[in-house]
Protein backbone atom coordinates (compact mmCIF):
# COMPACT_ATOMS: atom_id res chain seq x y z
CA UNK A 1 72.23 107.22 89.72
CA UNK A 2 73.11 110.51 87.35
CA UNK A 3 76.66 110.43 85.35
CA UNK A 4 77.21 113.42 88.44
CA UNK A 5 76.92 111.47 91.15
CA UNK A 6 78.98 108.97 89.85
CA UNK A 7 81.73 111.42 89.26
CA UNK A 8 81.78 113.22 92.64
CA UNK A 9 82.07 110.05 94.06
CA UNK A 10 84.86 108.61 91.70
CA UNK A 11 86.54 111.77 92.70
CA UNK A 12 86.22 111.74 96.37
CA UNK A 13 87.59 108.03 95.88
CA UNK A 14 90.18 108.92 94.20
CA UNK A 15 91.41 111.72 96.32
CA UNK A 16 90.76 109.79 99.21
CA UNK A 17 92.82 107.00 97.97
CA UNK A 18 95.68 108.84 97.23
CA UNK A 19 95.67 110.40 100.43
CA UNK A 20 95.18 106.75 102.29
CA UNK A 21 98.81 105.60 100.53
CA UNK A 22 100.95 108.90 100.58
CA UNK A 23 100.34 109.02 104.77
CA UNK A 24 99.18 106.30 106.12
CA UNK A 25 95.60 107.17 106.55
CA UNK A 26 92.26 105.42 105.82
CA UNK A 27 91.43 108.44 103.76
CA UNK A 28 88.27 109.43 106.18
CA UNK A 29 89.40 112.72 107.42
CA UNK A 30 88.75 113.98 103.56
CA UNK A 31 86.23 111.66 102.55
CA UNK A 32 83.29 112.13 105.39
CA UNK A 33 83.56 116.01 105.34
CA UNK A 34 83.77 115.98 101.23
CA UNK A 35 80.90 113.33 100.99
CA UNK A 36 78.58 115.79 103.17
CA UNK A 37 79.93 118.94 101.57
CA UNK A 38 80.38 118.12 97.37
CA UNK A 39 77.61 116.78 96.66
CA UNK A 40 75.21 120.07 97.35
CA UNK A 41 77.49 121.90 95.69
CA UNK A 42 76.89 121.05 92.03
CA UNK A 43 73.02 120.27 92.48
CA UNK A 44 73.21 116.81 93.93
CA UNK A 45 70.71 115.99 96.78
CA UNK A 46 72.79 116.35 100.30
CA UNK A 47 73.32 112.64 101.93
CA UNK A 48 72.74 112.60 105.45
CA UNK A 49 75.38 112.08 108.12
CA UNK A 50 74.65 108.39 108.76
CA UNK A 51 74.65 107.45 104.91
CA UNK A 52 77.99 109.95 104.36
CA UNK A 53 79.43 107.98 107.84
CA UNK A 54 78.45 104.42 105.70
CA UNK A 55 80.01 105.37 102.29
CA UNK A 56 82.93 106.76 104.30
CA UNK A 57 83.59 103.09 105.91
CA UNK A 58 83.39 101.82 102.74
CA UNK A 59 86.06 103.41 101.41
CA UNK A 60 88.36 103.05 103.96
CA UNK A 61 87.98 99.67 104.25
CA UNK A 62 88.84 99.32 100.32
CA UNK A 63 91.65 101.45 100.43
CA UNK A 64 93.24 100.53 103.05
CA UNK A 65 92.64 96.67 102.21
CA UNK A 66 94.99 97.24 98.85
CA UNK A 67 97.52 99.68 100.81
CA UNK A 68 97.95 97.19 103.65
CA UNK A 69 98.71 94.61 101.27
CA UNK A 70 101.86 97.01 99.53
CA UNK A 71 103.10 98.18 103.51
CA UNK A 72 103.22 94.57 104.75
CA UNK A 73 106.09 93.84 102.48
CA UNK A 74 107.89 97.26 103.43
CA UNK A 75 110.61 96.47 106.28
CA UNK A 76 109.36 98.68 109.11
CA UNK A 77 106.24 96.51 108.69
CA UNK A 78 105.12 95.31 112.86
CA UNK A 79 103.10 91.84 112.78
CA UNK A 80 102.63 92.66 116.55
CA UNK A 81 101.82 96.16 116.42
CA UNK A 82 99.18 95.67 114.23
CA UNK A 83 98.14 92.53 115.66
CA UNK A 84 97.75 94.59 119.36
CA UNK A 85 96.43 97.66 118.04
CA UNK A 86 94.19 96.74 115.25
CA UNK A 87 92.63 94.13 117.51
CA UNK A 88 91.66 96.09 120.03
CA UNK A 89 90.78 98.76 117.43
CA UNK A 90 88.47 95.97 115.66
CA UNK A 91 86.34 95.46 118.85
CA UNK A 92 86.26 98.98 119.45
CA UNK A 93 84.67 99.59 116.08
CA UNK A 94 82.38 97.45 116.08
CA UNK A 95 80.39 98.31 119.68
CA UNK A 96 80.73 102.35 118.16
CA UNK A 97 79.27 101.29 114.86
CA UNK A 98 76.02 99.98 116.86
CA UNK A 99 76.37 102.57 118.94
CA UNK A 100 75.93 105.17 116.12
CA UNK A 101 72.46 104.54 115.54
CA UNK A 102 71.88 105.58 118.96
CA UNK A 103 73.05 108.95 118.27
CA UNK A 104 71.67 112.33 116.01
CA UNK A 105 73.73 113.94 113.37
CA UNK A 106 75.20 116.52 115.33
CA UNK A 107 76.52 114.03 117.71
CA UNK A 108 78.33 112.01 115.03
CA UNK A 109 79.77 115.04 113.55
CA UNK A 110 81.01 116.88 116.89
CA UNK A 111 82.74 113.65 118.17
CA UNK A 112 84.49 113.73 114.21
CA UNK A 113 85.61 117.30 115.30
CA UNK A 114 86.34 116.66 118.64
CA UNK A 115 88.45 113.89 117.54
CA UNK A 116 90.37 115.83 114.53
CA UNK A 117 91.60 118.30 117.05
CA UNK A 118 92.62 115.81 119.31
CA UNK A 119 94.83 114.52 116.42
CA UNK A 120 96.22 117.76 115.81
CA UNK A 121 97.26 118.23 119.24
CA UNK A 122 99.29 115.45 119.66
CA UNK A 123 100.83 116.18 116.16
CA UNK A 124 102.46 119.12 118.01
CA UNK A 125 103.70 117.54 121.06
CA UNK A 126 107.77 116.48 120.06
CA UNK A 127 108.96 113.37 121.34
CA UNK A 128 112.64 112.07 120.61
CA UNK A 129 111.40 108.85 118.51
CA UNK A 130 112.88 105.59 119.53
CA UNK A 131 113.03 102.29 117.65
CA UNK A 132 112.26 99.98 120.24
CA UNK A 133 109.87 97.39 119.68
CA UNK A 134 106.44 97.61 121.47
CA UNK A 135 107.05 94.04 122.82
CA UNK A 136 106.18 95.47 126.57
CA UNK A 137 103.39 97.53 125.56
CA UNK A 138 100.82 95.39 124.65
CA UNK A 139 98.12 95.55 127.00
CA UNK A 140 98.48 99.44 126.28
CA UNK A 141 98.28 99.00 122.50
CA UNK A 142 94.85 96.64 122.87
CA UNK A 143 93.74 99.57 124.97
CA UNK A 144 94.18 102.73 123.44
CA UNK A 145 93.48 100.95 120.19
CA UNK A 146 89.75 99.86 121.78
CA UNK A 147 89.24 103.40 122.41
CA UNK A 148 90.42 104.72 119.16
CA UNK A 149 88.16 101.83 117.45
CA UNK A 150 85.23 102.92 119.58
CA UNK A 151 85.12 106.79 118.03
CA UNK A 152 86.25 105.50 114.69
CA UNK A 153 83.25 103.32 114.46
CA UNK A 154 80.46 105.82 115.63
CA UNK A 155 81.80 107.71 112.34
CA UNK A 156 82.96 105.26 110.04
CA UNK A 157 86.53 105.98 109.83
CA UNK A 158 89.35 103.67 110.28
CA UNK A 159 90.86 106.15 112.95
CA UNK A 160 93.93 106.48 111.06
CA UNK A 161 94.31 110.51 111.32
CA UNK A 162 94.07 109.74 115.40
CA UNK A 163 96.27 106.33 115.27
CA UNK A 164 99.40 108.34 113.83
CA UNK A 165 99.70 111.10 116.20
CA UNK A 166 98.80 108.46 118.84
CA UNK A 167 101.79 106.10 117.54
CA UNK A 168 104.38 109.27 117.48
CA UNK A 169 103.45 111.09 120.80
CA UNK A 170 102.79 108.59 123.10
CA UNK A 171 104.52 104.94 121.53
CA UNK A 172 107.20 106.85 120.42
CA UNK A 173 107.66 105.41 117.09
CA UNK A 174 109.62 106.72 113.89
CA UNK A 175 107.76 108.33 111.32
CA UNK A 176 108.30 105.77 108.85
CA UNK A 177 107.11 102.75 110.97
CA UNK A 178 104.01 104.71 112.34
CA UNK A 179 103.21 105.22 108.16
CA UNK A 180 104.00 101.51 107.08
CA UNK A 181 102.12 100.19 109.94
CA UNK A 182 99.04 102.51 110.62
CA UNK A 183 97.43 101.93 107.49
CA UNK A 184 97.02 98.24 107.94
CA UNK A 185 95.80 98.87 111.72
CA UNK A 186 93.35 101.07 110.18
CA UNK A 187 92.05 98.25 107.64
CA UNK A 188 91.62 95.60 110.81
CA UNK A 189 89.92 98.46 112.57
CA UNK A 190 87.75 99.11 109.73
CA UNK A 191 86.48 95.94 108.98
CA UNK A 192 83.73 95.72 111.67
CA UNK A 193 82.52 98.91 111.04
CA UNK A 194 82.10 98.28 107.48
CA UNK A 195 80.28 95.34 107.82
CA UNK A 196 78.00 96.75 110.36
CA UNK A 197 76.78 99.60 108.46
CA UNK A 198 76.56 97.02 105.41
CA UNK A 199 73.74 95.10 107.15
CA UNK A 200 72.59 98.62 109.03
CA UNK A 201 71.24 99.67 105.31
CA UNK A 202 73.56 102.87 105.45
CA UNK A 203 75.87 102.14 102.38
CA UNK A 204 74.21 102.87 99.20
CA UNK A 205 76.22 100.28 96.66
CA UNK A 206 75.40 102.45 93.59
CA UNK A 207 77.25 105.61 95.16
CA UNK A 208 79.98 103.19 96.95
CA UNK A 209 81.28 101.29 94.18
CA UNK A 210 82.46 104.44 92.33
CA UNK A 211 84.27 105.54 95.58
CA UNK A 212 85.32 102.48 96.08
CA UNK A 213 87.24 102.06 92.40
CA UNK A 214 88.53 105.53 92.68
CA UNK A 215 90.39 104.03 96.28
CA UNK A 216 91.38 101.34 95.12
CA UNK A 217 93.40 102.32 91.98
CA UNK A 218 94.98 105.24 93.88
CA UNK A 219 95.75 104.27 96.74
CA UNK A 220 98.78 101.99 95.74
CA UNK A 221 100.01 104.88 93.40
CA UNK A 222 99.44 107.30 97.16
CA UNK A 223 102.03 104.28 98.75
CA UNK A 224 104.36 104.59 95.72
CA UNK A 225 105.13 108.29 95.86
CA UNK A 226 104.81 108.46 99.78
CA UNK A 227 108.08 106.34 100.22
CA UNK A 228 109.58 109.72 98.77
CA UNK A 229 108.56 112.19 100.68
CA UNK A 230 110.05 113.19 103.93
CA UNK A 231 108.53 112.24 107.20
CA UNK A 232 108.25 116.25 108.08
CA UNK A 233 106.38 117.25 105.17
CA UNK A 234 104.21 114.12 105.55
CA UNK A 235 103.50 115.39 109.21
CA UNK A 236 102.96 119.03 107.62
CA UNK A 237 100.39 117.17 105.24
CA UNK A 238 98.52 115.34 107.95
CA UNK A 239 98.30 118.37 110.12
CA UNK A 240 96.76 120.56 107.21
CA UNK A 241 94.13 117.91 106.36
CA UNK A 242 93.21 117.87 110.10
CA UNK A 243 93.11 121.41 109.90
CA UNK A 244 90.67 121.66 106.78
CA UNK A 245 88.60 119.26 108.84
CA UNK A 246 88.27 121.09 111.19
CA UNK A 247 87.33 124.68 109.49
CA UNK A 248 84.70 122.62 107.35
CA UNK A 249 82.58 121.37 110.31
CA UNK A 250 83.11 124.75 112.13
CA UNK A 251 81.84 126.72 109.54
């Protein structure tokens, strides 16, 4: 592995990283489209989307791992919510990460786009936030999180960029909570997928260690300056990075 490829990937990391702390997100909505994308750009041999959807659960699990453990000491921490969502999510991520490798590249990428638009739909739809507690919504939480986890694990993200919207349009939930809560959903979530692709041969260590590193030292500094930011430009931010996902995979 070339000094380049080490330092696209210590860059994606850490841009991914940051990203994962400042909104709540696993990172993967920057990460799988700049994995595919970067790489080409300054000579370095294209990876293909399986190995791109591998690295990319990689670093989400990593990243969200060390983020989860700063957001469970925040107060608008949820045991339950987490508990119901990321469990269903965790199932769900594991049958779409076997499921992947029944499906081409073009697949995998159009359900990523499919998804990301999704997301920015429902960042648009206003709801009048309440801050109930989920405590008779449980069933529904175990659900949509099982779908969620399904998608997330046929690309190997953690689903955070669709758990947020999902969290603020249809549960309702304050901005805050839906930050402090969806990252560590997205690290249960993540963990079969990871795994999975592990033993599936589709995570290069050489090429996901430096990702990795660059996650995991940002990521808490991503947390840090996120608690200052106000929840509307944090939506503005999430909707923009849906956005650029989108235009990459279109064009």
């Amino acid at each position: 592995m070339d000094i380049a490829n080490m330092t696209i990937m210590l860059l994606i990391g850490v841009l991914g990283g940051f990203i994962s702390g400042l909104i709540g997100v696993g990172g993967a909505i920057i990460i799988y489209p700049a994995i595919l994308i970067l790489p080409p750009l300054i000579g370095i041999p294209a990876y293909s989307a399986y190995i791109a959807s591998g690295l990319t659960s990689s670093q989400v699990f990593f990243s969200t791992l060390g983020g989860s453990l700063n957001a469970r000491k925040q107060p608008a921490f949820s045991p339950k919510l987490v508990i119901y969502m990321g469990g269903g999510m965790l199932i769900g991520s594991m049958l779409g990460a076997i499921l992947a490798s029944l499906f081409n590249a073009t697949f995998v990428n159009t359900v990523y786009v499919i998804i990301a638009i999704l997301a920015l739909i429902l960042m648009f739809i206003k709801v009048k936030p309440t801050t109930q507690e989920t405590k008779s919504k449980p069933l529904l939480l175990i659900i949509v999180g099982f779908g969620i986890g399904v998608i997330s694990g046929i690309v190997g993200a953690g689903g955070a960029f669709i758990i947020i919207p999902v969290l603020l349009a249809l549960f309702k939930l304050p901005m805050n909570t839906v930050v402090n809560n969806s990252i560590a959903i997205a690290f249960i979530s993540s963990v079969g997928a990871f795994f999975i692709k592990l033993m599936q041969g589709y995570i290069p260590v050489e090429s996901a260690i430096f990702l990795i590193i660059g996650s995991i030292i940002f990521a808490p500094i991503g947390l840090k300056v996120g608690k200052k930011v106000p929840d509307s430009i944090q939506r503005g931010m999430l909707i923009i990075l849906i956005v650029i996902a989108i235009i990459q995979f279109i064009i």
